[in-house]
PDB file of N, CA and C in Angstrom:
ATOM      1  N   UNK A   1      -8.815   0.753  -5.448  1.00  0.00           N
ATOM      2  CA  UNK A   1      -8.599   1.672  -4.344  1.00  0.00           C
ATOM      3  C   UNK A   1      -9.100   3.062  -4.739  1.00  0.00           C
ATOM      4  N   UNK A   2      -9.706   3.543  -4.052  1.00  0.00           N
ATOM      5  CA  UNK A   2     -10.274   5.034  -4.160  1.00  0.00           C
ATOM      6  C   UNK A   2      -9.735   6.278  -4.006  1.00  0.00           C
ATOM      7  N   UNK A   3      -9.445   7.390  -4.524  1.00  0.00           N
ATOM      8  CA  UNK A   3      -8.809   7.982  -4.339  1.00  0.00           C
ATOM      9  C   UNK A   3      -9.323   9.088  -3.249  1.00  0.00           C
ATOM     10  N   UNK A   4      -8.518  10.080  -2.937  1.00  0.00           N
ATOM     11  CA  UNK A   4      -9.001  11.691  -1.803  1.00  0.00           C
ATOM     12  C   UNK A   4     -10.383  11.802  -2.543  1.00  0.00           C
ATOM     13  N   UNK A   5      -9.978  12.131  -3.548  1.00  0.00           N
ATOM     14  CA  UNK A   5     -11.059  13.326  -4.365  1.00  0.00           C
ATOM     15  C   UNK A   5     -12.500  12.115  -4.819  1.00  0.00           C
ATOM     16  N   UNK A   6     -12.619  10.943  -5.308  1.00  0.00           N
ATOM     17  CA  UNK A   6     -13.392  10.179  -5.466  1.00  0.00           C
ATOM     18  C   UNK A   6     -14.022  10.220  -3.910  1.00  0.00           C
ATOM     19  N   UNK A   7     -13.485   9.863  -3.332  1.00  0.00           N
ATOM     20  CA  UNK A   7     -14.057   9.310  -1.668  1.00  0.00           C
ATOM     21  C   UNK A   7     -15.002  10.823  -1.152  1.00  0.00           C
ATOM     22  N   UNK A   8     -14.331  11.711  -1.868  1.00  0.00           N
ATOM     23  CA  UNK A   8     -14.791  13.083  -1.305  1.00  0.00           C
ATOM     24  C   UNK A   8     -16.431  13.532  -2.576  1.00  0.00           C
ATOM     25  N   UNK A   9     -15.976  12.970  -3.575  1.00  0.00           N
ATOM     26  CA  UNK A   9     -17.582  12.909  -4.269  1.00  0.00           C
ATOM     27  C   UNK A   9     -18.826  12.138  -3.690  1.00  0.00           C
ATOM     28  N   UNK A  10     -18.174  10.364  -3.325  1.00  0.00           N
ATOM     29  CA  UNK A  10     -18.751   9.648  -3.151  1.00  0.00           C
ATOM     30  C   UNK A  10     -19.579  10.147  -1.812  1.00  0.00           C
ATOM     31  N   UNK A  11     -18.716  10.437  -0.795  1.00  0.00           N
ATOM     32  CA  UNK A  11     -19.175  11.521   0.305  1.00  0.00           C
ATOM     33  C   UNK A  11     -20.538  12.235   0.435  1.00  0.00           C
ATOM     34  N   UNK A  12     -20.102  13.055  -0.818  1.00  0.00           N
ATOM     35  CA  UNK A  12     -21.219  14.273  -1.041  1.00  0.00           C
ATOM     36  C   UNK A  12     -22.402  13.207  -1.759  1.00  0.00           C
ATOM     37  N   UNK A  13     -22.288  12.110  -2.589  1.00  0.00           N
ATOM     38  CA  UNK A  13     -23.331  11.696  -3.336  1.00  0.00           C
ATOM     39  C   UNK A  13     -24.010  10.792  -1.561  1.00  0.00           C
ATOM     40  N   UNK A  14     -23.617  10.096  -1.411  1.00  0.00           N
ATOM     41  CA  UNK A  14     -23.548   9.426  -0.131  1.00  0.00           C
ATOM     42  C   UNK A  14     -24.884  10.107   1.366  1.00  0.00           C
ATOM     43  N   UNK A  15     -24.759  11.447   1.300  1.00  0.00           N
ATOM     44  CA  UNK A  15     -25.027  12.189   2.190  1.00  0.00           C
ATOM     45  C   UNK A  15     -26.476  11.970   2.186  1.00  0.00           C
ATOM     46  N   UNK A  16     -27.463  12.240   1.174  1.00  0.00           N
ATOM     47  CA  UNK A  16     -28.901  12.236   1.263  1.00  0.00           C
ATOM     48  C   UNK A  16     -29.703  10.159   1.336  1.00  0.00           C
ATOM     49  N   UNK A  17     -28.230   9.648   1.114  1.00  0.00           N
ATOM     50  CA  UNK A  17     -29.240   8.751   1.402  1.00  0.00           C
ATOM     51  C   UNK A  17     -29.535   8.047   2.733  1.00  0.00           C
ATOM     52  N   UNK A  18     -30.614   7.261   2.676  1.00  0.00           N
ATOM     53  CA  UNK A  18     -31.247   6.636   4.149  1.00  0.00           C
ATOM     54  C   UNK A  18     -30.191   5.528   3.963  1.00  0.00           C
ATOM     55  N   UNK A  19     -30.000   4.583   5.337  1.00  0.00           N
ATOM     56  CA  UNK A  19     -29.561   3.366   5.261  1.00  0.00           C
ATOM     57  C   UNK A  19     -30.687   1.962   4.926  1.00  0.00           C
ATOM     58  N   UNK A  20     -29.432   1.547   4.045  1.00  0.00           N
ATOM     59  CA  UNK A  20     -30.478  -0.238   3.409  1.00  0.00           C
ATOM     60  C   UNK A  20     -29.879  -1.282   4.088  1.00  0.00           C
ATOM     61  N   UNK A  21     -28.944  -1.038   4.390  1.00  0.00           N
ATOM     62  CA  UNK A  21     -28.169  -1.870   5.236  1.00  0.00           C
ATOM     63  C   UNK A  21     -28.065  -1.961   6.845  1.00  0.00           C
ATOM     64  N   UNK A  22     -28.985  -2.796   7.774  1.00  0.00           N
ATOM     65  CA  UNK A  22     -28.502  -2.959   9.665  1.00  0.00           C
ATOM     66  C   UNK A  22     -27.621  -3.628  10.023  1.00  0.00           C
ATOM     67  N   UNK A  23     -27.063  -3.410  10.626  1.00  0.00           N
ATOM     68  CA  UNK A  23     -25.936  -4.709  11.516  1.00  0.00           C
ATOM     69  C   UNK A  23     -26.122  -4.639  12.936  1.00  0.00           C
ATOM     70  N   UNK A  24     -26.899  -5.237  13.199  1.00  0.00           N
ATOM     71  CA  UNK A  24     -27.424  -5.645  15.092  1.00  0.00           C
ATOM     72  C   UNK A  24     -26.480  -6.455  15.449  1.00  0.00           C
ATOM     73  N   UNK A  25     -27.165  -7.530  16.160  1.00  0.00           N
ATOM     74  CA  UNK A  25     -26.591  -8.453  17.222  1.00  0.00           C
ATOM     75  C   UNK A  25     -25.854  -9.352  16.046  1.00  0.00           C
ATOM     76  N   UNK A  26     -26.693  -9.599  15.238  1.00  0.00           N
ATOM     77  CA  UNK A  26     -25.948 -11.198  14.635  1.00  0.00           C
ATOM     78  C   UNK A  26     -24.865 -10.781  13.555  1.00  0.00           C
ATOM     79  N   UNK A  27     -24.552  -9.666  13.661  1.00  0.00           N
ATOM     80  CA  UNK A  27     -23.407  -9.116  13.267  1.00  0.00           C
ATOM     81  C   UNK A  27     -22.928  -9.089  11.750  1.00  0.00           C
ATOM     82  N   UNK A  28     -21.818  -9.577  11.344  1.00  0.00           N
ATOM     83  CA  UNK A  28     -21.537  -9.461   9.405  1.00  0.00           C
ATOM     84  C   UNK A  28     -21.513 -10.572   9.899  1.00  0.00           C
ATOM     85  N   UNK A  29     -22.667 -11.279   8.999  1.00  0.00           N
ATOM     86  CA  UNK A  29     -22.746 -12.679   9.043  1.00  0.00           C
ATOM     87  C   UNK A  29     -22.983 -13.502   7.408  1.00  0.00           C
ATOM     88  N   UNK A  30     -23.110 -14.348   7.300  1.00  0.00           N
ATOM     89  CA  UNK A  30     -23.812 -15.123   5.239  1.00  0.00           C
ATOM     90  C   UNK A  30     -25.288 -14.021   4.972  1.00  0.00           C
ATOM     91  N   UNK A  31     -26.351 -14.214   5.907  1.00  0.00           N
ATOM     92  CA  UNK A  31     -27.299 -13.820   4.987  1.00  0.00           C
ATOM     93  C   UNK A  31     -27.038 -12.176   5.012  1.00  0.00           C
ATOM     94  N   UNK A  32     -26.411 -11.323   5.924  1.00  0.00           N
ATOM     95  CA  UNK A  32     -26.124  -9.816   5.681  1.00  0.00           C
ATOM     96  C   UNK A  32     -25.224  -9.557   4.709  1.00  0.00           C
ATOM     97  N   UNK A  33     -24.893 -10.637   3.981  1.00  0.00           N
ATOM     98  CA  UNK A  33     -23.341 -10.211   3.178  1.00  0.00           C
ATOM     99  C   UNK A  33     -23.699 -10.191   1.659  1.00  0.00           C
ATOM    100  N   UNK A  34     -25.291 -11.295   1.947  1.00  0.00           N
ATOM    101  CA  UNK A  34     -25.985 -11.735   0.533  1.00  0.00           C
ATOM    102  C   UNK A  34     -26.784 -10.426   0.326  1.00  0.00           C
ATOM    103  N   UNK A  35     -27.357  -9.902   1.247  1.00  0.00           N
ATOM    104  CA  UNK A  35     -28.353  -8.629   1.364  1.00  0.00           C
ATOM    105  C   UNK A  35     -27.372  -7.369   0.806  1.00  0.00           C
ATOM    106  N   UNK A  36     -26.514  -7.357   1.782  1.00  0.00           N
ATOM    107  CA  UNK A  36     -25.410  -6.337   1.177  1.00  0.00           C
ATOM    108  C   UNK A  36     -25.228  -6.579  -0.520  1.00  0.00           C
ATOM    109  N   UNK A  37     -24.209  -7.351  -1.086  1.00  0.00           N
ATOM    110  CA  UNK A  37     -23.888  -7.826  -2.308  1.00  0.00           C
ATOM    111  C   UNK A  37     -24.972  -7.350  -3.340  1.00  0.00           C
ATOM    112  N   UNK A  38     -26.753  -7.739  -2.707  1.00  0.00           N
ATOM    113  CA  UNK A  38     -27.426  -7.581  -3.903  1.00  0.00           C
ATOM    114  C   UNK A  38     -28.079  -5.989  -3.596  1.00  0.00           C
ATOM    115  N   UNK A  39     -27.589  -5.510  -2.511  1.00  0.00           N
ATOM    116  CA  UNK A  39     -27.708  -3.606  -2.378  1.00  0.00           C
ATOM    117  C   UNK A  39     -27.004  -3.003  -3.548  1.00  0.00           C
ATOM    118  N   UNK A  40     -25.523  -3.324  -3.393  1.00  0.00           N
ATOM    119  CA  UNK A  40     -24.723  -2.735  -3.884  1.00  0.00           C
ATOM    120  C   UNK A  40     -24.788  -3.228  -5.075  1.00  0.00           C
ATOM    121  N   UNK A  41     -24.942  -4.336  -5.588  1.00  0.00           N
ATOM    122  CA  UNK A  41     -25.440  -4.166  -7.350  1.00  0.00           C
ATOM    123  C   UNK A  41     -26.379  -3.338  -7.555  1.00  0.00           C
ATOM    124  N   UNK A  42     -27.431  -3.399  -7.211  1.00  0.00           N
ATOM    125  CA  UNK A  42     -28.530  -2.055  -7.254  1.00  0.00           C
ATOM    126  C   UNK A  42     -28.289  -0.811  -7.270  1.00  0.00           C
ATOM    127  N   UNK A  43     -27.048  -0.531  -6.148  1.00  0.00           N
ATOM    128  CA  UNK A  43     -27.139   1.348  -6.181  1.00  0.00           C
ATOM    129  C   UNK A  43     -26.127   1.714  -6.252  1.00  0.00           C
ATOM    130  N   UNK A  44     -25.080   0.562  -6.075  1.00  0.00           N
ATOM    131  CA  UNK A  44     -23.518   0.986  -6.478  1.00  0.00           C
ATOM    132  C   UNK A  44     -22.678   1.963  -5.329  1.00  0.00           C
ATOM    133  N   UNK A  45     -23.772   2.872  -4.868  1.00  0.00           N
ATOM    134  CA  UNK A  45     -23.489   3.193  -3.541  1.00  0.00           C
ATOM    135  C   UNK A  45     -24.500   3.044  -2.434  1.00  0.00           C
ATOM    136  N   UNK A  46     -24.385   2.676  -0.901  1.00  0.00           N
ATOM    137  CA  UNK A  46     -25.014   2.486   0.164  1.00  0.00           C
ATOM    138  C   UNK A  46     -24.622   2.818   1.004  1.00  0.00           C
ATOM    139  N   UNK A  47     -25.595   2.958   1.752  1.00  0.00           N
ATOM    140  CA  UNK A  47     -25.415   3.398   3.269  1.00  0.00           C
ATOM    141  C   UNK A  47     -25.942   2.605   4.294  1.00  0.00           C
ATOM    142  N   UNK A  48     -25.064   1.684   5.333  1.00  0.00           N
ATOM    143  CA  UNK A  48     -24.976   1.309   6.180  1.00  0.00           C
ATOM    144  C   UNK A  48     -25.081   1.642   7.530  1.00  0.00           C
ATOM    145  N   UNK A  49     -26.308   1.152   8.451  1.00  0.00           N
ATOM    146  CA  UNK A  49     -26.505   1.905   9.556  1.00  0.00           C
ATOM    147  C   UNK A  49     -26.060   0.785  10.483  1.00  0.00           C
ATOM    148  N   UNK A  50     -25.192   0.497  11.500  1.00  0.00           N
ATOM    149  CA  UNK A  50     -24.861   0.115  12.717  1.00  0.00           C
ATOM    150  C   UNK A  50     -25.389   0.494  14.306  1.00  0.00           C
ATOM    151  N   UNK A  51     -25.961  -0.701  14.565  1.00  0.00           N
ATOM    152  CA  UNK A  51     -26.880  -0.522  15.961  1.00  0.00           C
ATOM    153  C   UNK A  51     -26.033  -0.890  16.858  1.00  0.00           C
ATOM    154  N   UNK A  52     -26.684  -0.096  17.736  1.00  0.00           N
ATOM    155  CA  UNK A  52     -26.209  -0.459  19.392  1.00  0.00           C
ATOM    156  C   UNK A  52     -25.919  -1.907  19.777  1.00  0.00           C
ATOM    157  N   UNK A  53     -26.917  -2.349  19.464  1.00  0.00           N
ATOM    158  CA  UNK A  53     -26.429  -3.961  19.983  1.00  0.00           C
ATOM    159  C   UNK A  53     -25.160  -5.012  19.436  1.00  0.00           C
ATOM    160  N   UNK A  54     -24.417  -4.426  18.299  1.00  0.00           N
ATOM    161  CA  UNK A  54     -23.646  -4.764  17.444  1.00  0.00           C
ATOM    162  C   UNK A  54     -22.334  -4.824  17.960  1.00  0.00           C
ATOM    163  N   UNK A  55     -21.746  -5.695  18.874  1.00  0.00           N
ATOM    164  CA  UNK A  55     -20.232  -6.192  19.402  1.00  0.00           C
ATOM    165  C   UNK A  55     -19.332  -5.362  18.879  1.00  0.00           C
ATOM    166  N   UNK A  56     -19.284  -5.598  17.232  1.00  0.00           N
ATOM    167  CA  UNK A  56     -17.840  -5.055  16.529  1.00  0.00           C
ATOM    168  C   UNK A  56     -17.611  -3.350  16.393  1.00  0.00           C
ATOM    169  N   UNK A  57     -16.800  -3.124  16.786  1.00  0.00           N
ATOM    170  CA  UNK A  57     -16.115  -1.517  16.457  1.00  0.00           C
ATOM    171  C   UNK A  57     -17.126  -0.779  15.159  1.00  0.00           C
ATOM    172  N   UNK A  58     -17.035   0.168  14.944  1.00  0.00           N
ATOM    173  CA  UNK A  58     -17.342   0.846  13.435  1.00  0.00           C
ATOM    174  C   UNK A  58     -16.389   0.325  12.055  1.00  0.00           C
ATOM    175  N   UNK A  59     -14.976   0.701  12.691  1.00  0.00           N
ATOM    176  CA  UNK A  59     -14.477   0.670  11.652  1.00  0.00           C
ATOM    177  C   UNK A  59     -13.808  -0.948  11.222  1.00  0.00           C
ATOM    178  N   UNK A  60     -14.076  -2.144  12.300  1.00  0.00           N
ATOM    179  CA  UNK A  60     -13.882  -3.153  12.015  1.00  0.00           C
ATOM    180  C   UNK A  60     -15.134  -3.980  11.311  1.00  0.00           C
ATOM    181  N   UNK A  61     -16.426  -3.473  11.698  1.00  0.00           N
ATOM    182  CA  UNK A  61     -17.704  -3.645  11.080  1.00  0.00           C
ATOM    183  C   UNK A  61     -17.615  -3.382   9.312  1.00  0.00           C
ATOM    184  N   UNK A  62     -16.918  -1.915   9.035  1.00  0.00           N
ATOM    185  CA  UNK A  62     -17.274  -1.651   8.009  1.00  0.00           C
ATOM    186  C   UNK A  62     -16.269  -2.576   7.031  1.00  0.00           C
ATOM    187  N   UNK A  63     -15.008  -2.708   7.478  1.00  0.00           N
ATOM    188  CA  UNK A  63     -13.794  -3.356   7.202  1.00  0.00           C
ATOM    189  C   UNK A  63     -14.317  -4.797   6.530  1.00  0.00           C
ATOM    190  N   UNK A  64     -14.704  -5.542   7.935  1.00  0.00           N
ATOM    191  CA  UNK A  64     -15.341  -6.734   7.317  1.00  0.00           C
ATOM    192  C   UNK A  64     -16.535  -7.292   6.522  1.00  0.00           C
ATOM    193  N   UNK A  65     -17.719  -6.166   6.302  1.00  0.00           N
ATOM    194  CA  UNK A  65     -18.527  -6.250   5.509  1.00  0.00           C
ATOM    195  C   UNK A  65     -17.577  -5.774   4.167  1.00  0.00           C
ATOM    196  N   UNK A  66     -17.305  -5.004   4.423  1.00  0.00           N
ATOM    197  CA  UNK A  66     -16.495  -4.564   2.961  1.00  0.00           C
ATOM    198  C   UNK A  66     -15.266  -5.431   2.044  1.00  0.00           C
ATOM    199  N   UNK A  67     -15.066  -6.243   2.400  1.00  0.00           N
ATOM    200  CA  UNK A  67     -14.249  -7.293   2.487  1.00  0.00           C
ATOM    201  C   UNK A  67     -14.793  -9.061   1.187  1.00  0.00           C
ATOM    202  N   UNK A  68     -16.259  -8.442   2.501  1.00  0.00           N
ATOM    203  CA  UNK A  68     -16.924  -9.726   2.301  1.00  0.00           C
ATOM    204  C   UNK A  68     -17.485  -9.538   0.877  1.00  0.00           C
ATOM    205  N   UNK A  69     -17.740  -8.459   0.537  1.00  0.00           N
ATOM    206  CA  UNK A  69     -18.782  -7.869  -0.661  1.00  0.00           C
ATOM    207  C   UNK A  69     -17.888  -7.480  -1.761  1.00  0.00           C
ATOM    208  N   UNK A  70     -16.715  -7.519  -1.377  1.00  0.00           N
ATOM    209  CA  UNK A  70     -15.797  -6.736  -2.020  1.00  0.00           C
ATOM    210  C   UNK A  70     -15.934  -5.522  -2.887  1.00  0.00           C
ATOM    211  N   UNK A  71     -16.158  -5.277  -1.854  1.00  0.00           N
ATOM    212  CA  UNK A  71     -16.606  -3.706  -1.878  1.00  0.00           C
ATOM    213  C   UNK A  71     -15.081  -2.664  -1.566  1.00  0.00           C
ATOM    214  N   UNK A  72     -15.425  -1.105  -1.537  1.00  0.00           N
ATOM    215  CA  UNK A  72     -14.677  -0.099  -0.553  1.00  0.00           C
ATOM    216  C   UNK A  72     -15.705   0.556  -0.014  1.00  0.00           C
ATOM    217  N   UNK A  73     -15.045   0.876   1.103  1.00  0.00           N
ATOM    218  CA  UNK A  73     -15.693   1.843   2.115  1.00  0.00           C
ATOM    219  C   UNK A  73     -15.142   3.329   1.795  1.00  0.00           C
ATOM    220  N   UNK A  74     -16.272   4.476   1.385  1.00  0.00           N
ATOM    221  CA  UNK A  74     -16.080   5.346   0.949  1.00  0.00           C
ATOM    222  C   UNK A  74     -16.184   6.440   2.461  1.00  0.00           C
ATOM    223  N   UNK A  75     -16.089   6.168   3.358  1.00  0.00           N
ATOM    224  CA  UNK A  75     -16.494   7.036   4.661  1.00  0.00           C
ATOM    225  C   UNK A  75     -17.123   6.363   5.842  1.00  0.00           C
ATOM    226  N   UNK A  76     -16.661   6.368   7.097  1.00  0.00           N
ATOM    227  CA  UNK A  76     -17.504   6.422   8.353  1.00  0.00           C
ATOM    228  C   UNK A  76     -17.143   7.466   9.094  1.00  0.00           C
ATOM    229  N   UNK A  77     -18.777   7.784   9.237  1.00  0.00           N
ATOM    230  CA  UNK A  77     -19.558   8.807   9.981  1.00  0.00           C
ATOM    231  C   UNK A  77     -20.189   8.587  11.329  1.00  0.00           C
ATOM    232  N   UNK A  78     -19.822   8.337  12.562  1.00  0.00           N
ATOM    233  CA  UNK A  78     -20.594   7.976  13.630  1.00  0.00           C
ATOM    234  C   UNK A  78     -20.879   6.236  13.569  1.00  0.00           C
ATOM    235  N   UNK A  79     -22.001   5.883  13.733  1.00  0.00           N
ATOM    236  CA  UNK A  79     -22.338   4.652  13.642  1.00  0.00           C
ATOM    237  C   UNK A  79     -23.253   4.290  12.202  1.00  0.00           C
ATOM    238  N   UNK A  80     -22.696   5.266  11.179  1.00  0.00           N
ATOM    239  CA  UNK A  80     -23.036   4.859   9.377  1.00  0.00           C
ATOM    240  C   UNK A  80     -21.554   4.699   8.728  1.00  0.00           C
ATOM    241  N   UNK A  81     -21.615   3.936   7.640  1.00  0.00           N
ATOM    242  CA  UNK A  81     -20.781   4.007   6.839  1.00  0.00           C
ATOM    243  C   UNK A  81     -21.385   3.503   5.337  1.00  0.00           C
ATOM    244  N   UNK A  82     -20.422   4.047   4.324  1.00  0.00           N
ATOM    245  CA  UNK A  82     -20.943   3.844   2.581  1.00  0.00           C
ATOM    246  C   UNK A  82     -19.908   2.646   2.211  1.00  0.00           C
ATOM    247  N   UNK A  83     -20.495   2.287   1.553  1.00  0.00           N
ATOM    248  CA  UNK A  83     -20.037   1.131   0.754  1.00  0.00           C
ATOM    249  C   UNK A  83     -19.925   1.596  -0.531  1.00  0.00           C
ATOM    250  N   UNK A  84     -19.043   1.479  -1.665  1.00  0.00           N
ATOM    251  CA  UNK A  84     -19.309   1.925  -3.155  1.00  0.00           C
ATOM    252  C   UNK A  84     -18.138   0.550  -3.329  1.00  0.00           C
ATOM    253  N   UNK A  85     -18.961   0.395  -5.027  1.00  0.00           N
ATOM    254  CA  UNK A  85     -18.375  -1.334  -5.834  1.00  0.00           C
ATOM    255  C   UNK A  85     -18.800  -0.601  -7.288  1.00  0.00           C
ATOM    256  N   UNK A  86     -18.295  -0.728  -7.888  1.00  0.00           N
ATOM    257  CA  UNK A  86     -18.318   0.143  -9.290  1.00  0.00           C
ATOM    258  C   UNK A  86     -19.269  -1.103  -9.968  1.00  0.00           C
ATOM    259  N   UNK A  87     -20.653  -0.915 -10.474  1.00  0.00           N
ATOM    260  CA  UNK A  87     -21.649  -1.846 -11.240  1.00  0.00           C
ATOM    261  C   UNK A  87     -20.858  -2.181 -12.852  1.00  0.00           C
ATOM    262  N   UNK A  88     -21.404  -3.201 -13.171  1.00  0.00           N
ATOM    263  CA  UNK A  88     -21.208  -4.030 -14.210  1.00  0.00           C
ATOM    264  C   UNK A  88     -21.446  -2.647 -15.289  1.00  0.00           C
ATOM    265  N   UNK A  89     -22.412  -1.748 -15.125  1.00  0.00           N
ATOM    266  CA  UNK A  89     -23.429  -0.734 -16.147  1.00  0.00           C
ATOM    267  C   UNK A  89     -23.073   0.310 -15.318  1.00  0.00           C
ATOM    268  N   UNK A  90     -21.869   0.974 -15.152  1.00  0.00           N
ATOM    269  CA  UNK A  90     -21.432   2.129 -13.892  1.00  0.00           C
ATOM    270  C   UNK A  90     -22.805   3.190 -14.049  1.00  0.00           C
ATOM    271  N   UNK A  91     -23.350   3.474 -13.182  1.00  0.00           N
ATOM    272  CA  UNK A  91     -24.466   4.802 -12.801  1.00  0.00           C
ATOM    273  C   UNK A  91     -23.740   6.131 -12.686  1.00  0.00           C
ATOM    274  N   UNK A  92     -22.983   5.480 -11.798  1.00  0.00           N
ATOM    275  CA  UNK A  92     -22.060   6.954 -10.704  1.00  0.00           C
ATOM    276  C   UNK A  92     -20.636   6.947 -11.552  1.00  0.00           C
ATOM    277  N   UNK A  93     -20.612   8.415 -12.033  1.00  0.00           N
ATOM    278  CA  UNK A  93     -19.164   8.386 -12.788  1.00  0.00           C
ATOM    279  C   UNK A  93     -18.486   9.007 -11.895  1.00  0.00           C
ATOM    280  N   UNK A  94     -17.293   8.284 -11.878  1.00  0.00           N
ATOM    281  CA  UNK A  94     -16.403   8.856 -10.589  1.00  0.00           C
ATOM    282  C   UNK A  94     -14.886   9.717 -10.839  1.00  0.00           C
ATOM    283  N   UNK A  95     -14.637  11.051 -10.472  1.00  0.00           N
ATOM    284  CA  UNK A  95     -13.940  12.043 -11.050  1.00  0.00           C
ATOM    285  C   UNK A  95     -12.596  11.208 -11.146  1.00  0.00           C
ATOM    286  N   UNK A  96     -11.871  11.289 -11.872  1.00  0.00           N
ATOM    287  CA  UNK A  96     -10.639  10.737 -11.973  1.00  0.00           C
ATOM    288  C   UNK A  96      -9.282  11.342 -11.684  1.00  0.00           C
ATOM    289  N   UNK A  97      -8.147  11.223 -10.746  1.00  0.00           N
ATOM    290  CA  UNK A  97      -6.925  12.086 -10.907  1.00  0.00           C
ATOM    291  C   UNK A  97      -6.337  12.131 -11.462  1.00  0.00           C
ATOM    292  N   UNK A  98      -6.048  13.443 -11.888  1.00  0.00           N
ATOM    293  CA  UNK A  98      -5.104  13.998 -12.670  1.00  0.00           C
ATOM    294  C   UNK A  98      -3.678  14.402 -12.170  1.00  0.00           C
ATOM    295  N   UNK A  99      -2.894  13.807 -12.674  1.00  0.00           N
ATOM    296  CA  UNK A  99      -1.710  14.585 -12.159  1.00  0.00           C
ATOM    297  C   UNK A  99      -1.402  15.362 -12.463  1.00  0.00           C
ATOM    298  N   UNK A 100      -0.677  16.373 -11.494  1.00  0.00           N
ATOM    299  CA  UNK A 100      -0.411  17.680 -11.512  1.00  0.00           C
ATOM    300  C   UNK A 100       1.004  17.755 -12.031  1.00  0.00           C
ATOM    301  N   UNK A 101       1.168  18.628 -12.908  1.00  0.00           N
ATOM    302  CA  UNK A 101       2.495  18.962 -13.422  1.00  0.00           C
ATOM    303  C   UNK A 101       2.793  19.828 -13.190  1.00  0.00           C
ATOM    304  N   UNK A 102       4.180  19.362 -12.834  1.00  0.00           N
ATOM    305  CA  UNK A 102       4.898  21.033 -12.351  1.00  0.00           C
ATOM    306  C   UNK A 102       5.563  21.611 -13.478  1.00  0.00           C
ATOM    307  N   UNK A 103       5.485  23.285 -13.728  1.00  0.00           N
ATOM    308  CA  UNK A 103       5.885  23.715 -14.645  1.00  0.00           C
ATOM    309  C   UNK A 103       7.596  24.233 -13.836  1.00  0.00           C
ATOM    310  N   UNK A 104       8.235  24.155 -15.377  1.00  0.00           N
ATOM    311  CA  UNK A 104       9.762  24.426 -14.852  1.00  0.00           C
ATOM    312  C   UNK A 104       9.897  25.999 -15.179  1.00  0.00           C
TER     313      UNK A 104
END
């Protein structure tokens, strides 16, 4: 599970890229899930673009691709959303929380 502050890096890393990922008509289906799976070994993070012709909601789209890939969804934005799956060889180091201590 991802935290505020991770989701809020992933965000900012997230922002410049194009989408590798469509979901049209034939929706989250086997071969989009295989395409997905071998994205996200590659870049660890992606960006997912959702078309008009696509039945399912945004956030039930991203839900169930994310699911399938076992992945998290780091953000939806309109009709995009990111996917991040931490690689075997992590690329993207992701800030970690710290807890805050209260002084007495």
């Amino acid at each position: 599970m991802l935290t505020g502050k991770q989701k809020r890096f992933l965000r900012s890393l997230g922002h410049s890229l194009k989408p590798v990922i469509t979901i049209g008509k034939g929706e989250v289906n086997e071969a989009l899930v295989k395409e997905t799976v071998e994205s996200i070994a590659a870049h660890e993070l992606i960006k997912v673009k959702i078309l008009e012709s696509c039945l399912l909601e945004r956030s039930e789209a991203a839900a169930a691709l994310a699911e399938a890939c076992n992945a998290e969804v780091a953000q939806i934005l309109g009709r995009t959303f990111l996917l991040y799956k931490k690689a075997k060889e992590p690329v993207i180091e992701l800030p970690s929380e710290k807890t805050k201590q209260k002084s007495k």
